[in-house]
Every structure is written in structure tokens, then in C-alpha cells.
PDB file of N, CA and C in Angstrom:
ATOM      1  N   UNK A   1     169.273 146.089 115.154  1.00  0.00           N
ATOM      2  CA  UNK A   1     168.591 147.124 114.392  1.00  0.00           C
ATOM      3  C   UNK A   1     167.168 146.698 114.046  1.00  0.00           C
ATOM      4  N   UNK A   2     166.803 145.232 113.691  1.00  0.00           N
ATOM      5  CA  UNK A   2     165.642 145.048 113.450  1.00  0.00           C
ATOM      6  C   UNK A   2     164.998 145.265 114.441  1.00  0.00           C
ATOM      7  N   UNK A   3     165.154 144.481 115.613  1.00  0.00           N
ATOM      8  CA  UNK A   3     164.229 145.250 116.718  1.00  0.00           C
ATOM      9  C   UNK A   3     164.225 146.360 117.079  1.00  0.00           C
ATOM     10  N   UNK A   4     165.073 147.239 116.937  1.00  0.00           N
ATOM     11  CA  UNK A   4     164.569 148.648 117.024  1.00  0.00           C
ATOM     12  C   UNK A   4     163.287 149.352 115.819  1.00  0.00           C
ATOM     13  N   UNK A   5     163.347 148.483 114.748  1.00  0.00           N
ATOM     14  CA  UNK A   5     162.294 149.248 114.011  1.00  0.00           C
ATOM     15  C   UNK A   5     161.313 148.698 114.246  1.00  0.00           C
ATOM     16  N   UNK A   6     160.852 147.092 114.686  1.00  0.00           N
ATOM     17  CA  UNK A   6     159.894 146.845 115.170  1.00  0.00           C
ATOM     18  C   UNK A   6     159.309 147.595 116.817  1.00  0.00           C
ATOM     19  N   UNK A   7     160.083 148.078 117.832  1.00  0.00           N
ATOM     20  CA  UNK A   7     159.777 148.496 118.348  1.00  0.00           C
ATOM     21  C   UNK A   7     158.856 149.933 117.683  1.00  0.00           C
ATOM     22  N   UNK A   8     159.231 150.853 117.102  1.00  0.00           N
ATOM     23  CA  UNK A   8     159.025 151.813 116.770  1.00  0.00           C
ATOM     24  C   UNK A   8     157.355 151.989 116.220  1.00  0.00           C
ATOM     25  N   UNK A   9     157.441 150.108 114.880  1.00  0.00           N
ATOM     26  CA  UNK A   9     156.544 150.516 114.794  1.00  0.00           C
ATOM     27  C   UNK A   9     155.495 149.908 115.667  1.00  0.00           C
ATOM     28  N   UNK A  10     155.154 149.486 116.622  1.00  0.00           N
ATOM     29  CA  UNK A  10     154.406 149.052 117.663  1.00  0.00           C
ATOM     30  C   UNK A  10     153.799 149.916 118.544  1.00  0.00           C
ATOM     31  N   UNK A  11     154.955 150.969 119.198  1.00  0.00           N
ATOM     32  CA  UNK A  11     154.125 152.348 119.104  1.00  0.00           C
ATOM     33  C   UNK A  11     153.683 153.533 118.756  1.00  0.00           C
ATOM     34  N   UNK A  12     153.894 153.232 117.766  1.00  0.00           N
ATOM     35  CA  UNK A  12     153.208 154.097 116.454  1.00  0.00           C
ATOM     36  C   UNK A  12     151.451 154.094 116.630  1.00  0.00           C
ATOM     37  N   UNK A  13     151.322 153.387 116.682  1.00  0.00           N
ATOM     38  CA  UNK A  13     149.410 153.231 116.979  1.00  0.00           C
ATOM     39  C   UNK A  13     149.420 153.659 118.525  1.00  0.00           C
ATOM     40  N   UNK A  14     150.101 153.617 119.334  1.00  0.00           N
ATOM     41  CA  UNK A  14     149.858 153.840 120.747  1.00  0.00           C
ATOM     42  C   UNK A  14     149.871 154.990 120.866  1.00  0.00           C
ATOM     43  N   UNK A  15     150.627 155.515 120.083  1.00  0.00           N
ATOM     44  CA  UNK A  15     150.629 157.310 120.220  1.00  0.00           C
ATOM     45  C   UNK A  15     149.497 157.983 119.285  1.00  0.00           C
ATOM     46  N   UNK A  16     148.662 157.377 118.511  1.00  0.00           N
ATOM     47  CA  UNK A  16     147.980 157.747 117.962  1.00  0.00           C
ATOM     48  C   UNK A  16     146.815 157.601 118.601  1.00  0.00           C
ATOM     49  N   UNK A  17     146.490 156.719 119.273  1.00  0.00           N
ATOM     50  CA  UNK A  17     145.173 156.147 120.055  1.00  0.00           C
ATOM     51  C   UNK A  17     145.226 157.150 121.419  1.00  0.00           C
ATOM     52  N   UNK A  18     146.221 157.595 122.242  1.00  0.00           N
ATOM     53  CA  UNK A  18     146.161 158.288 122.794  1.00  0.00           C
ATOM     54  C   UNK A  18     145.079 159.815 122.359  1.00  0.00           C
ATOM     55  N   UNK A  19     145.461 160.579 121.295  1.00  0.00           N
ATOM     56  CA  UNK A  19     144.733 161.145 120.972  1.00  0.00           C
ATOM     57  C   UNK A  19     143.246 161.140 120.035  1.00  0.00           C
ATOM     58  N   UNK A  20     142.314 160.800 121.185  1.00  0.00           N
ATOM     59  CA  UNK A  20     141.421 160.258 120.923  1.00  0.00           C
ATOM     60  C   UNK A  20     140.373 161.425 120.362  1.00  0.00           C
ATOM     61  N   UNK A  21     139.589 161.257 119.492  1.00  0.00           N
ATOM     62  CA  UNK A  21     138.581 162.470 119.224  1.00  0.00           C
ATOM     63  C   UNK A  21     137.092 162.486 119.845  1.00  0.00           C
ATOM     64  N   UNK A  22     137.026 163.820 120.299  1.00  0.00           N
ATOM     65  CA  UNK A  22     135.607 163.714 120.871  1.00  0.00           C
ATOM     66  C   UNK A  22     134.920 165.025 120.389  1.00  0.00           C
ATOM     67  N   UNK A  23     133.741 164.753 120.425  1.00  0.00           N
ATOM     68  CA  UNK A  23     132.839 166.127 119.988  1.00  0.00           C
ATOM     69  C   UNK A  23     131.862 165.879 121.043  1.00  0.00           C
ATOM     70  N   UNK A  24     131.324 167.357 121.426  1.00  0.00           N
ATOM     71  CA  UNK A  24     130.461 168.172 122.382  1.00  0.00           C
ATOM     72  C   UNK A  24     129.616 168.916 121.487  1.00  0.00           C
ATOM     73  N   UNK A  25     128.267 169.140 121.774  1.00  0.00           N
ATOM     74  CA  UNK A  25     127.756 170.652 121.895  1.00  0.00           C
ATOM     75  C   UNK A  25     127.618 171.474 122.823  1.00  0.00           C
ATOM     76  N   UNK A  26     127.412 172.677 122.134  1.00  0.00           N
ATOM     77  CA  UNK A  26     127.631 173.863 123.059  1.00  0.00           C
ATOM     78  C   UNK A  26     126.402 174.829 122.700  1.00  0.00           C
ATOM     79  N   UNK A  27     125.945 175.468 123.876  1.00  0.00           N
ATOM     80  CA  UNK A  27     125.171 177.013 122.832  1.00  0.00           C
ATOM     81  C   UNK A  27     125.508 177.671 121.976  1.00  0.00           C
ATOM     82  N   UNK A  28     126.224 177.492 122.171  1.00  0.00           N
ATOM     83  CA  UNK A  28     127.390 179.247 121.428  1.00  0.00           C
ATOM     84  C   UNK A  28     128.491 179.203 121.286  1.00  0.00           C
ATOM     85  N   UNK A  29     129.083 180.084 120.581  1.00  0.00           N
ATOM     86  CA  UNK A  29     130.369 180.480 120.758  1.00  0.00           C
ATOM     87  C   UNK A  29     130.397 181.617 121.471  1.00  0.00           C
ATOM     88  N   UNK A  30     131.695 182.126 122.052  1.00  0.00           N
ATOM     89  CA  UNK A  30     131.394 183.354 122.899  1.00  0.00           C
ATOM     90  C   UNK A  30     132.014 183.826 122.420  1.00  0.00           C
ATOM     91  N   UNK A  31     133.802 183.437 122.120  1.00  0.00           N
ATOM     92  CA  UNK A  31     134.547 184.640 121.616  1.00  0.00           C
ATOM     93  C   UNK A  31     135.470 183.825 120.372  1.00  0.00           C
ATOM     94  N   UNK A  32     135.778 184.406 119.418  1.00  0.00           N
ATOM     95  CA  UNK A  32     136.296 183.939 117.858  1.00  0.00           C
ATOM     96  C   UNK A  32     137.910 184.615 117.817  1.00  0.00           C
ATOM     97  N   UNK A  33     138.896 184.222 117.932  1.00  0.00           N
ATOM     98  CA  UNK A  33     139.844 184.717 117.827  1.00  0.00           C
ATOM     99  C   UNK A  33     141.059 184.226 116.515  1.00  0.00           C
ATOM    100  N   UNK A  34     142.033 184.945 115.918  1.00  0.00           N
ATOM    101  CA  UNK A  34     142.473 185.293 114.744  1.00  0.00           C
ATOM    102  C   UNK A  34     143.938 185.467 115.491  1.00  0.00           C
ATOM    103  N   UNK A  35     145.151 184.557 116.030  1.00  0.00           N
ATOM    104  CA  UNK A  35     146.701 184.978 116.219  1.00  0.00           C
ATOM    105  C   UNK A  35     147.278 185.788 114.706  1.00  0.00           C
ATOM    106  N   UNK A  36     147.817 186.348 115.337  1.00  0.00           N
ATOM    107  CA  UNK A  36     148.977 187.008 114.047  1.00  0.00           C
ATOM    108  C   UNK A  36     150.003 186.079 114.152  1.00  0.00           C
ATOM    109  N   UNK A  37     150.931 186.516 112.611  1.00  0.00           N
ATOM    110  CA  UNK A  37     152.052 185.346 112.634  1.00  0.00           C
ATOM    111  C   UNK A  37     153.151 185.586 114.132  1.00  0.00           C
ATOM    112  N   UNK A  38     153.989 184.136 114.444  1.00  0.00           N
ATOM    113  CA  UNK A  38     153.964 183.395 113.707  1.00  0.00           C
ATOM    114  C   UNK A  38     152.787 182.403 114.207  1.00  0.00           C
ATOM    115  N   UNK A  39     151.543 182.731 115.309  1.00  0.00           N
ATOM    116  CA  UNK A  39     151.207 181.520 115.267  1.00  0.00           C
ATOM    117  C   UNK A  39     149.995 181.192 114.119  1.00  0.00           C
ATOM    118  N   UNK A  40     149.488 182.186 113.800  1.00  0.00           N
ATOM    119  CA  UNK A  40     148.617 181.934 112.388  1.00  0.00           C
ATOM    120  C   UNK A  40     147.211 180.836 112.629  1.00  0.00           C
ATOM    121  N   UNK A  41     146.723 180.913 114.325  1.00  0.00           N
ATOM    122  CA  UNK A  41     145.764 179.931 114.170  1.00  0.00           C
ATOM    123  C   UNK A  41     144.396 180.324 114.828  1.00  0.00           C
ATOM    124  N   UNK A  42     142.989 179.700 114.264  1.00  0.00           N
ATOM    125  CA  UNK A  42     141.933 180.005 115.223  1.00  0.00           C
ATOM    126  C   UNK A  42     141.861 179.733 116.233  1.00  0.00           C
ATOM    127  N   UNK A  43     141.023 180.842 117.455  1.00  0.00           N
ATOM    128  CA  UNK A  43     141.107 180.039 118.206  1.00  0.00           C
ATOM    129  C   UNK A  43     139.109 180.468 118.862  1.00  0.00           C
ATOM    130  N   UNK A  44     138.791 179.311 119.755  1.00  0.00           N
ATOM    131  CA  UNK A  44     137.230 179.613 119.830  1.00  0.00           C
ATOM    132  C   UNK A  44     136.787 179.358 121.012  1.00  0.00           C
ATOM    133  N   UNK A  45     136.123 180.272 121.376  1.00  0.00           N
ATOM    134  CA  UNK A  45     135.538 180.012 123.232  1.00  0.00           C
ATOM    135  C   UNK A  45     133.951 179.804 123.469  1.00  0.00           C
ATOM    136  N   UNK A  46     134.134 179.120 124.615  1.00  0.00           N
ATOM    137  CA  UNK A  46     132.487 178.831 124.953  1.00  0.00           C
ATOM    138  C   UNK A  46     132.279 179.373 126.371  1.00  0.00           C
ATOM    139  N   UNK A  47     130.400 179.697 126.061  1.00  0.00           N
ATOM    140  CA  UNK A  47     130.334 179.963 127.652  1.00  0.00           C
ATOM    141  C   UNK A  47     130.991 179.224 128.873  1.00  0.00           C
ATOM    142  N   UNK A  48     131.403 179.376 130.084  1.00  0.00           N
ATOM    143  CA  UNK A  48     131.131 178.644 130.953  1.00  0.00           C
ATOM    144  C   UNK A  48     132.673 177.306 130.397  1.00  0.00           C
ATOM    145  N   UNK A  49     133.175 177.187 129.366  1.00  0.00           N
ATOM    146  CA  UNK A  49     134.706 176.656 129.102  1.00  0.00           C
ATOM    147  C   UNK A  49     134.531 175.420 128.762  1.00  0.00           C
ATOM    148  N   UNK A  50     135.419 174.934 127.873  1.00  0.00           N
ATOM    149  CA  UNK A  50     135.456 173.528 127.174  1.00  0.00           C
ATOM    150  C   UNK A  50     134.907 172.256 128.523  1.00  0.00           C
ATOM    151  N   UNK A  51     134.319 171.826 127.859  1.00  0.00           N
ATOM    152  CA  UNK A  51     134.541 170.122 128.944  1.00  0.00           C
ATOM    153  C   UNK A  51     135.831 169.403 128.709  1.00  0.00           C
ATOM    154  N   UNK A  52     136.053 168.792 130.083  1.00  0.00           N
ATOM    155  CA  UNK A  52     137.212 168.061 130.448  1.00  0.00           C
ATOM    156  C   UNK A  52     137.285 167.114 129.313  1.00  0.00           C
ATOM    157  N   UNK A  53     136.186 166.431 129.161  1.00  0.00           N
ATOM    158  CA  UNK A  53     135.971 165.315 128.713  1.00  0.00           C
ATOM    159  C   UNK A  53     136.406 164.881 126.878  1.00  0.00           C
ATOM    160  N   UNK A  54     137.128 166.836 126.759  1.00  0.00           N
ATOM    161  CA  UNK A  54     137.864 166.892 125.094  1.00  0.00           C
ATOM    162  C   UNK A  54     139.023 166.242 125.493  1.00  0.00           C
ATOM    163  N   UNK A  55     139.552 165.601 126.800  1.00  0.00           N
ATOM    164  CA  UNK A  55     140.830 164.780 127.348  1.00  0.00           C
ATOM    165  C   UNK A  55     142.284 166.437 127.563  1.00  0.00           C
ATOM    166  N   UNK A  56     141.780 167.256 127.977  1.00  0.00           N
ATOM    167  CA  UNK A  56     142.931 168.031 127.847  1.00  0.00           C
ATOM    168  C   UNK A  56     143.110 168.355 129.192  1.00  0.00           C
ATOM    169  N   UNK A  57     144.244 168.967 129.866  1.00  0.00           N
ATOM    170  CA  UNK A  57     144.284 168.612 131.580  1.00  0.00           C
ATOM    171  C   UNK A  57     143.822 169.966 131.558  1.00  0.00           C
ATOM    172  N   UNK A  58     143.482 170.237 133.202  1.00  0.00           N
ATOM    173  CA  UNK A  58     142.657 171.691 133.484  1.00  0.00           C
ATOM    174  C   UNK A  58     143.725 172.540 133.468  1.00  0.00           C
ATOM    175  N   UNK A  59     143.125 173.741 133.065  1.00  0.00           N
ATOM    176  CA  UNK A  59     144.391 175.384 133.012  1.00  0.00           C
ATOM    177  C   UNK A  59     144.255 175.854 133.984  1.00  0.00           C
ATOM    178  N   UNK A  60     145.422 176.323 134.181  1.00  0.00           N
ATOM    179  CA  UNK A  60     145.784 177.358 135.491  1.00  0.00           C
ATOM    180  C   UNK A  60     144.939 176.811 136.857  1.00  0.00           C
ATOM    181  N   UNK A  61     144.456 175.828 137.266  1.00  0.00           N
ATOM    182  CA  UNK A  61     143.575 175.471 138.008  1.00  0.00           C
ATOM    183  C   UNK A  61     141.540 175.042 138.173  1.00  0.00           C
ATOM    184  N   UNK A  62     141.640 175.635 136.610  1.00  0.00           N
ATOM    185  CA  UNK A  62     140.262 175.640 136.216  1.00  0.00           C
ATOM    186  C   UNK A  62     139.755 174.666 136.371  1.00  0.00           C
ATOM    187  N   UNK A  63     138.587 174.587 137.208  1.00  0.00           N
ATOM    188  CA  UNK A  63     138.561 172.718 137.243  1.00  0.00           C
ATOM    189  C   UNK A  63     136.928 172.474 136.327  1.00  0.00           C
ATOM    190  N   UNK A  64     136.495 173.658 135.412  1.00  0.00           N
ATOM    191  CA  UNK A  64     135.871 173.547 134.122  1.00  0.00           C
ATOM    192  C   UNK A  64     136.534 172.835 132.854  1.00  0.00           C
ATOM    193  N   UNK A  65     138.133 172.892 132.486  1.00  0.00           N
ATOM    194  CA  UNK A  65     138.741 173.029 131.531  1.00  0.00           C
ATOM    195  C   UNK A  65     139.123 174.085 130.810  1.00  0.00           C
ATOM    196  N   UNK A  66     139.556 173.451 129.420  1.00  0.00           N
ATOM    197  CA  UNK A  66     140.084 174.867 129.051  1.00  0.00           C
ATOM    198  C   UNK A  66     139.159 175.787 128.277  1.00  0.00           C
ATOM    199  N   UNK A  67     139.980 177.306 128.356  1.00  0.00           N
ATOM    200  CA  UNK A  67     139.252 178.177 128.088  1.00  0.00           C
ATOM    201  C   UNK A  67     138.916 178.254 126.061  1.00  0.00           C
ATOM    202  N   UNK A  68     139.982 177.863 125.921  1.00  0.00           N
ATOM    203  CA  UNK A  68     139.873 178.220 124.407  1.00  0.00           C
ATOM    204  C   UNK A  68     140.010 176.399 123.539  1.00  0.00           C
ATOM    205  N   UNK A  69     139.984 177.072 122.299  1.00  0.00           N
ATOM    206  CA  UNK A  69     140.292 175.687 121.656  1.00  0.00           C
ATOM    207  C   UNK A  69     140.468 176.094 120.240  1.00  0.00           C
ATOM    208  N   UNK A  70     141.893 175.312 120.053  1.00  0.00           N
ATOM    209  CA  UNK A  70     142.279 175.956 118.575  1.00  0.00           C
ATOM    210  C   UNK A  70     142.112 175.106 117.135  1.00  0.00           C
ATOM    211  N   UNK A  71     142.523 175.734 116.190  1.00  0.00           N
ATOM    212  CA  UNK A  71     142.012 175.400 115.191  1.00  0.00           C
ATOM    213  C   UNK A  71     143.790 174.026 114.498  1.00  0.00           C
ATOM    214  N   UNK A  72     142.945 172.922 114.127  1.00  0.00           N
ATOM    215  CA  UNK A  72     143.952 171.888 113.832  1.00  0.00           C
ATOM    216  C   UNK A  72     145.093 172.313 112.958  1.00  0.00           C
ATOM    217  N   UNK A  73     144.831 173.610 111.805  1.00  0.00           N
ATOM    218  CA  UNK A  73     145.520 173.963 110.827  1.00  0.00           C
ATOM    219  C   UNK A  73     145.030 175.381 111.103  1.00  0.00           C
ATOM    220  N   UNK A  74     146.208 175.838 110.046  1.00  0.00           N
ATOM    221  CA  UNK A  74     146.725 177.644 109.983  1.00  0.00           C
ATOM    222  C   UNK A  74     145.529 178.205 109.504  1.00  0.00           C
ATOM    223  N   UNK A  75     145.008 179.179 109.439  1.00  0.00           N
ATOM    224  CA  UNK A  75     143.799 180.391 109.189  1.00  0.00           C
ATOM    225  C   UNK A  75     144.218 180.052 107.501  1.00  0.00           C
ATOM    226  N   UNK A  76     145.343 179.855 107.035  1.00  0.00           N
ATOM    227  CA  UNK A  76     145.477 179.956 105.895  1.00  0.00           C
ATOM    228  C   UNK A  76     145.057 179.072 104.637  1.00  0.00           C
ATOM    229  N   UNK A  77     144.784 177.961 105.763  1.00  0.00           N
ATOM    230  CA  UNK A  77     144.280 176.773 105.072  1.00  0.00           C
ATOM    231  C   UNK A  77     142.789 176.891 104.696  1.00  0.00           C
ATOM    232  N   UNK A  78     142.308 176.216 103.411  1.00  0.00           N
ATOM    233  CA  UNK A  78     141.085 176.669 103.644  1.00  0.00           C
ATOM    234  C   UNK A  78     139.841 176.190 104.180  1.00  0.00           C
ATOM    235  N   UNK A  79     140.214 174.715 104.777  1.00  0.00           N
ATOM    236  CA  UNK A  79     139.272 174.524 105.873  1.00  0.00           C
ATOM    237  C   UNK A  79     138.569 175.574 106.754  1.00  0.00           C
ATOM    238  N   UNK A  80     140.171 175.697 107.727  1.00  0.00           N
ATOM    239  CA  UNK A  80     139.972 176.917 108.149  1.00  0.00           C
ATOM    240  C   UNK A  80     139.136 178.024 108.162  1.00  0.00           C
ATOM    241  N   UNK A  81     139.544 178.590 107.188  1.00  0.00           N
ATOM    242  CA  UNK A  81     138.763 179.561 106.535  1.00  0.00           C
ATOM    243  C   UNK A  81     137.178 179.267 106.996  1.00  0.00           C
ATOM    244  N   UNK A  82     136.848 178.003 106.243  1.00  0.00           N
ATOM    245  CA  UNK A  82     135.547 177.720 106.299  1.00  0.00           C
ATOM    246  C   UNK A  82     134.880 177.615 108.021  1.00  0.00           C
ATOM    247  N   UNK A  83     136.051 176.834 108.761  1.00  0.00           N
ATOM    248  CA  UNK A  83     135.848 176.989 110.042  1.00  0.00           C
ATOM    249  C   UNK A  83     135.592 178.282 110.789  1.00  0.00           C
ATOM    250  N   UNK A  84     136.404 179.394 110.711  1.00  0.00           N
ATOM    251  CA  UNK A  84     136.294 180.635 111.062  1.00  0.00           C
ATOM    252  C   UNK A  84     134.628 181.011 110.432  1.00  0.00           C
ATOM    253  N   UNK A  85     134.028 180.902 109.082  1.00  0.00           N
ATOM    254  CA  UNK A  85     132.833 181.289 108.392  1.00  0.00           C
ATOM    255  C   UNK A  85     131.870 180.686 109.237  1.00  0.00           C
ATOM    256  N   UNK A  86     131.998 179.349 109.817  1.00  0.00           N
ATOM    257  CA  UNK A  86     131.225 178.802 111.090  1.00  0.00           C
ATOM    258  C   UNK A  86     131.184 179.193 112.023  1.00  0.00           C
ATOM    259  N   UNK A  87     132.050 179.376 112.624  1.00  0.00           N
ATOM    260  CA  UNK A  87     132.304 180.084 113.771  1.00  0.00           C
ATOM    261  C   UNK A  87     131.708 181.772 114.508  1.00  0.00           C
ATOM    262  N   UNK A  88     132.292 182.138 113.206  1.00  0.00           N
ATOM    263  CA  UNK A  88     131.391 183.519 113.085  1.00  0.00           C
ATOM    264  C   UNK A  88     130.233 183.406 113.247  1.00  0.00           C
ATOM    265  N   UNK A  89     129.423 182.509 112.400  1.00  0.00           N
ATOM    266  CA  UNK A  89     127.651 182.444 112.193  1.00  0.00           C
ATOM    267  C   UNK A  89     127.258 181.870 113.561  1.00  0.00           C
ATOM    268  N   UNK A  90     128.443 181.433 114.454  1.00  0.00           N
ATOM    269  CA  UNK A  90     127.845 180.617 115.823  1.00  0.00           C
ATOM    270  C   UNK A  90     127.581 181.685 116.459  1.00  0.00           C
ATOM    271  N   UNK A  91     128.719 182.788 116.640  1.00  0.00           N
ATOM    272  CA  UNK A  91     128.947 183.765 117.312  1.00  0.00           C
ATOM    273  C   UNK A  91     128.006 184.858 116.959  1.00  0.00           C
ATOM    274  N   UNK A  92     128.050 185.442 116.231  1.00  0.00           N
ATOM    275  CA  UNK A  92     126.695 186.704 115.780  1.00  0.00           C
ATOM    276  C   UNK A  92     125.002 186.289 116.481  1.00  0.00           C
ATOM    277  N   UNK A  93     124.620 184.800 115.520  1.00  0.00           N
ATOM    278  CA  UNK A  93     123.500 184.402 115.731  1.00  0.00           C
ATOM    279  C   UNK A  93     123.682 183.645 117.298  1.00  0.00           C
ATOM    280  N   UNK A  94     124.213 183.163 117.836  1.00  0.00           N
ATOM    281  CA  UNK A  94     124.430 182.265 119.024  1.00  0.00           C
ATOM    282  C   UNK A  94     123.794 180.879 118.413  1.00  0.00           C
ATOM    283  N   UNK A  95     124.084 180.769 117.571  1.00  0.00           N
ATOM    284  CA  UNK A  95     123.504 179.755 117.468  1.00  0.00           C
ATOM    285  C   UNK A  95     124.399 178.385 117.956  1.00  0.00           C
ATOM    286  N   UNK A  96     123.601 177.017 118.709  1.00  0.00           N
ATOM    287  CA  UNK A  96     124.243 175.868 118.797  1.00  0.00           C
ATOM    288  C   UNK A  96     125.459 175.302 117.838  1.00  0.00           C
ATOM    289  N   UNK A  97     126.131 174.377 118.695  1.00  0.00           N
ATOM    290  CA  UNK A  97     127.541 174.587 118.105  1.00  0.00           C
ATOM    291  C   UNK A  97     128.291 173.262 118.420  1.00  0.00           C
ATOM    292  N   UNK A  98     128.022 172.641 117.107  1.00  0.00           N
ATOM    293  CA  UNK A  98     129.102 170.734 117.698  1.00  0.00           C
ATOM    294  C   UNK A  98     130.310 171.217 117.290  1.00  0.00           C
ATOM    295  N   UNK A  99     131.606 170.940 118.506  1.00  0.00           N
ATOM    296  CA  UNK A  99     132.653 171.219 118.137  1.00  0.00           C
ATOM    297  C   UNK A  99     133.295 169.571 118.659  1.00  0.00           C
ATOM    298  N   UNK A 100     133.764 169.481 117.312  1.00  0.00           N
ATOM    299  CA  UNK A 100     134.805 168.154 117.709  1.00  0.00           C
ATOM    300  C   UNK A 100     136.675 167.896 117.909  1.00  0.00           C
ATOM    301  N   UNK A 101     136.988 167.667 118.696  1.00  0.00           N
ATOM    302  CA  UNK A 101     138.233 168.078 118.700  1.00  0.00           C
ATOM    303  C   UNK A 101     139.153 166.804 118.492  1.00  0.00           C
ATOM    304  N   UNK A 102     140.455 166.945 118.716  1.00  0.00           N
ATOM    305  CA  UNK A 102     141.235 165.512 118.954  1.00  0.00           C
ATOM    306  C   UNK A 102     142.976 165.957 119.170  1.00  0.00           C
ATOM    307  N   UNK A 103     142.862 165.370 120.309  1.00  0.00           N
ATOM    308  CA  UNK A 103     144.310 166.294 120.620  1.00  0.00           C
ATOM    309  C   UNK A 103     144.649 167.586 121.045  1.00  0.00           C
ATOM    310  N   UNK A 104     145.618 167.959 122.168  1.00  0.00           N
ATOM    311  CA  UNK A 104     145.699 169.094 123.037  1.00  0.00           C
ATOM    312  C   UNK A 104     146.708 169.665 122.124  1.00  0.00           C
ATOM    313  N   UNK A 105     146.775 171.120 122.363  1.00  0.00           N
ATOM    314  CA  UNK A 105     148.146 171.963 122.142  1.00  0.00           C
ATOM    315  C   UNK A 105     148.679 171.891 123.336  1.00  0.00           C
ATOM    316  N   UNK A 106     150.672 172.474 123.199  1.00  0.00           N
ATOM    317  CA  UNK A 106     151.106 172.876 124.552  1.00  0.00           C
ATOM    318  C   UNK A 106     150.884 173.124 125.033  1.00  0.00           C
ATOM    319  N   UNK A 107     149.320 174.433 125.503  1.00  0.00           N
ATOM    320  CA  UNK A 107     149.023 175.253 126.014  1.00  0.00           C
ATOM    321  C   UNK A 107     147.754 174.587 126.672  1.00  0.00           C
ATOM    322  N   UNK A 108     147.564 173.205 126.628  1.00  0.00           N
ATOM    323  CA  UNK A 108     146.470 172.526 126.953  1.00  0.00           C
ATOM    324  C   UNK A 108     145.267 172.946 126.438  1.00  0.00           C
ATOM    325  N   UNK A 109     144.842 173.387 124.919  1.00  0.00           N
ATOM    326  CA  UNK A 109     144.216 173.391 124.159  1.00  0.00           C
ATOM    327  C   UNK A 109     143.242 172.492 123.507  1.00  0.00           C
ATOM    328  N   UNK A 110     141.868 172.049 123.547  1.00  0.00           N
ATOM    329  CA  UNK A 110     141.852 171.547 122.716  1.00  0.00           C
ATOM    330  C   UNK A 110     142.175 171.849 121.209  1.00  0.00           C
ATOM    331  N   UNK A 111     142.454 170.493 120.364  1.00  0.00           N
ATOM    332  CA  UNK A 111     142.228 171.018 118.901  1.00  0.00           C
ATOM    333  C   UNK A 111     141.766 170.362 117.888  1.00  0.00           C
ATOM    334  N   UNK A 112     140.621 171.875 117.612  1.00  0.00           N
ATOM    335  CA  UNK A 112     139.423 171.014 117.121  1.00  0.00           C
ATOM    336  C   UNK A 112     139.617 171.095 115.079  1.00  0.00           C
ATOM    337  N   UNK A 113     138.846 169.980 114.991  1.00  0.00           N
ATOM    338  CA  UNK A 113     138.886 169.322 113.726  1.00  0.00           C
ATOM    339  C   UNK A 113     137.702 169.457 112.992  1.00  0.00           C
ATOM    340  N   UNK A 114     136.592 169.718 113.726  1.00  0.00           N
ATOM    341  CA  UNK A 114     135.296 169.790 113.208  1.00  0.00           C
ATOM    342  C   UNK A 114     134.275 171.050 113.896  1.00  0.00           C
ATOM    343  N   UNK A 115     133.464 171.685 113.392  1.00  0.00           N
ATOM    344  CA  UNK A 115     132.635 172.563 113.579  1.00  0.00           C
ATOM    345  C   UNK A 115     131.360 172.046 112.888  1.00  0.00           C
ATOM    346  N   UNK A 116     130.031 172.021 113.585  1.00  0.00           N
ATOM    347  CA  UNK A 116     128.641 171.697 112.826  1.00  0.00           C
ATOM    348  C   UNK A 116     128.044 173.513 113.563  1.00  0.00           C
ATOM    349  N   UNK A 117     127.531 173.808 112.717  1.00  0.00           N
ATOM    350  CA  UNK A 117     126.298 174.869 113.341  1.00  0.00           C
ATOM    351  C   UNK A 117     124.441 174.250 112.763  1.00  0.00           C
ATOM    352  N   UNK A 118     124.220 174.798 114.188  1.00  0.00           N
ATOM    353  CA  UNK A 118     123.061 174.175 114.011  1.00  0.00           C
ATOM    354  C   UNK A 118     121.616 175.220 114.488  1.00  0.00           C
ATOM    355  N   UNK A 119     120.594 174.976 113.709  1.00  0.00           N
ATOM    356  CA  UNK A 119     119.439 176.167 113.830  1.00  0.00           C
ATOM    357  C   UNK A 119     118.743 175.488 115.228  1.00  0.00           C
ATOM    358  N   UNK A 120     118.630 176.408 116.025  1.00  0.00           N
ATOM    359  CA  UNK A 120     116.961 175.866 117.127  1.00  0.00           C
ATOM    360  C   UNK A 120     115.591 175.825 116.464  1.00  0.00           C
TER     361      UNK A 120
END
């Protein structure tokens, strides 16, 4: 039994290091999206589609990456919230857009953790 919990915790950091965080900029946002329950989450698109390089494998064949990228927590949270209030101001104004992510959804998603908007 002891070595089973030492195993456990050994890769405990390995599975965490796997999901590594990266942030990009972008021009813009292109499209801002709002799921109904139960999935309850943002989700945010860029021209031209995420870079590979958020570590998430390509969709449906896209060899841009993926199309969307969702939000780490529920619309309900109020990060969130604040994220969506970013998001929006990317989208209306086009304005530049650091999105940082860390970790895929099932759906090969990134999911992002951070939003900066930024003036030209």
C-alpha cells in the first residue's frame, strides 16, 4: 500500500506539467459565444483559428488548429463574467487580444485562463 501512494504521488506533477500554459496574441476576436445549460461556458474565436502551439491536437483535420477556445470556468463565475466584458470590447472595437490558455477540453479546445485587451 505504501508504494502505491508513493506512486500516485509522483505523478501527480506529471499530469500537471503536461498541461502547460501558453498565451498568444491575436487581432481580434471574431466571434463571442454564450452555451446554455448544461454546458454554461464561454466560448471565443479568432480570425484565421487558434495556433497549434496552445498544445491542443488539430480539429476535424484543420491543420490551423482549433476553431474556438473556451472559457476555464462557468459564465457564472465572475471572472468570467469579466472575461466575456473583455471579450466583447475585443469584438465590437477589434481591438488586439492576449489570450492565454492552459489545457484542452474533450472537444480539443483550448482553455483559456487569461484575456488582456489592448489599444493600437
Amino acid at each position: 500500500m505504501k508504494h502505491l501512494i508513493a506512486l500516485a504521488l509522483c505523478l501527480c506533477p506529471l499530469a500537471a506539467a503536461a498541461q502547460s500554459t501558453h498565451g498568444e496574441y491575436y487581432d481580434y476576436l471574431s466571434k463571442v459565444r454564450v452555451n446554455a445549460a448544461p454546458d454554461n461556458y464561454l466560448y471565443i474565436s479568432v480570425p484565421g483559428n487558434f495556433l497549434v502551439e496552445h498544445g491542443c491536437p488539430y480539429n476535424s483535420g484543420n491543420s490551423t488548429g482549433p476553431f474556438w477556445a473556451r472559457s476555464a470556468l462557468p459564465i457564472e463565475n465572475e471572472v468570467t463574467k469579466a472575461h466575456l466584458q473583455i471579450a466583447m470590447a475585443s469584438y465590437l472595437s477589434r481591438g488586439r487580444i492576449f489570450v492565454q490558455t492552459s489545457g484542452c477540453t474533450d472537444r480539443n479546445y483550448p482553455i483559456f485562463n487569461a484575456l488582456q485587451l489592448e489599444q493600437n
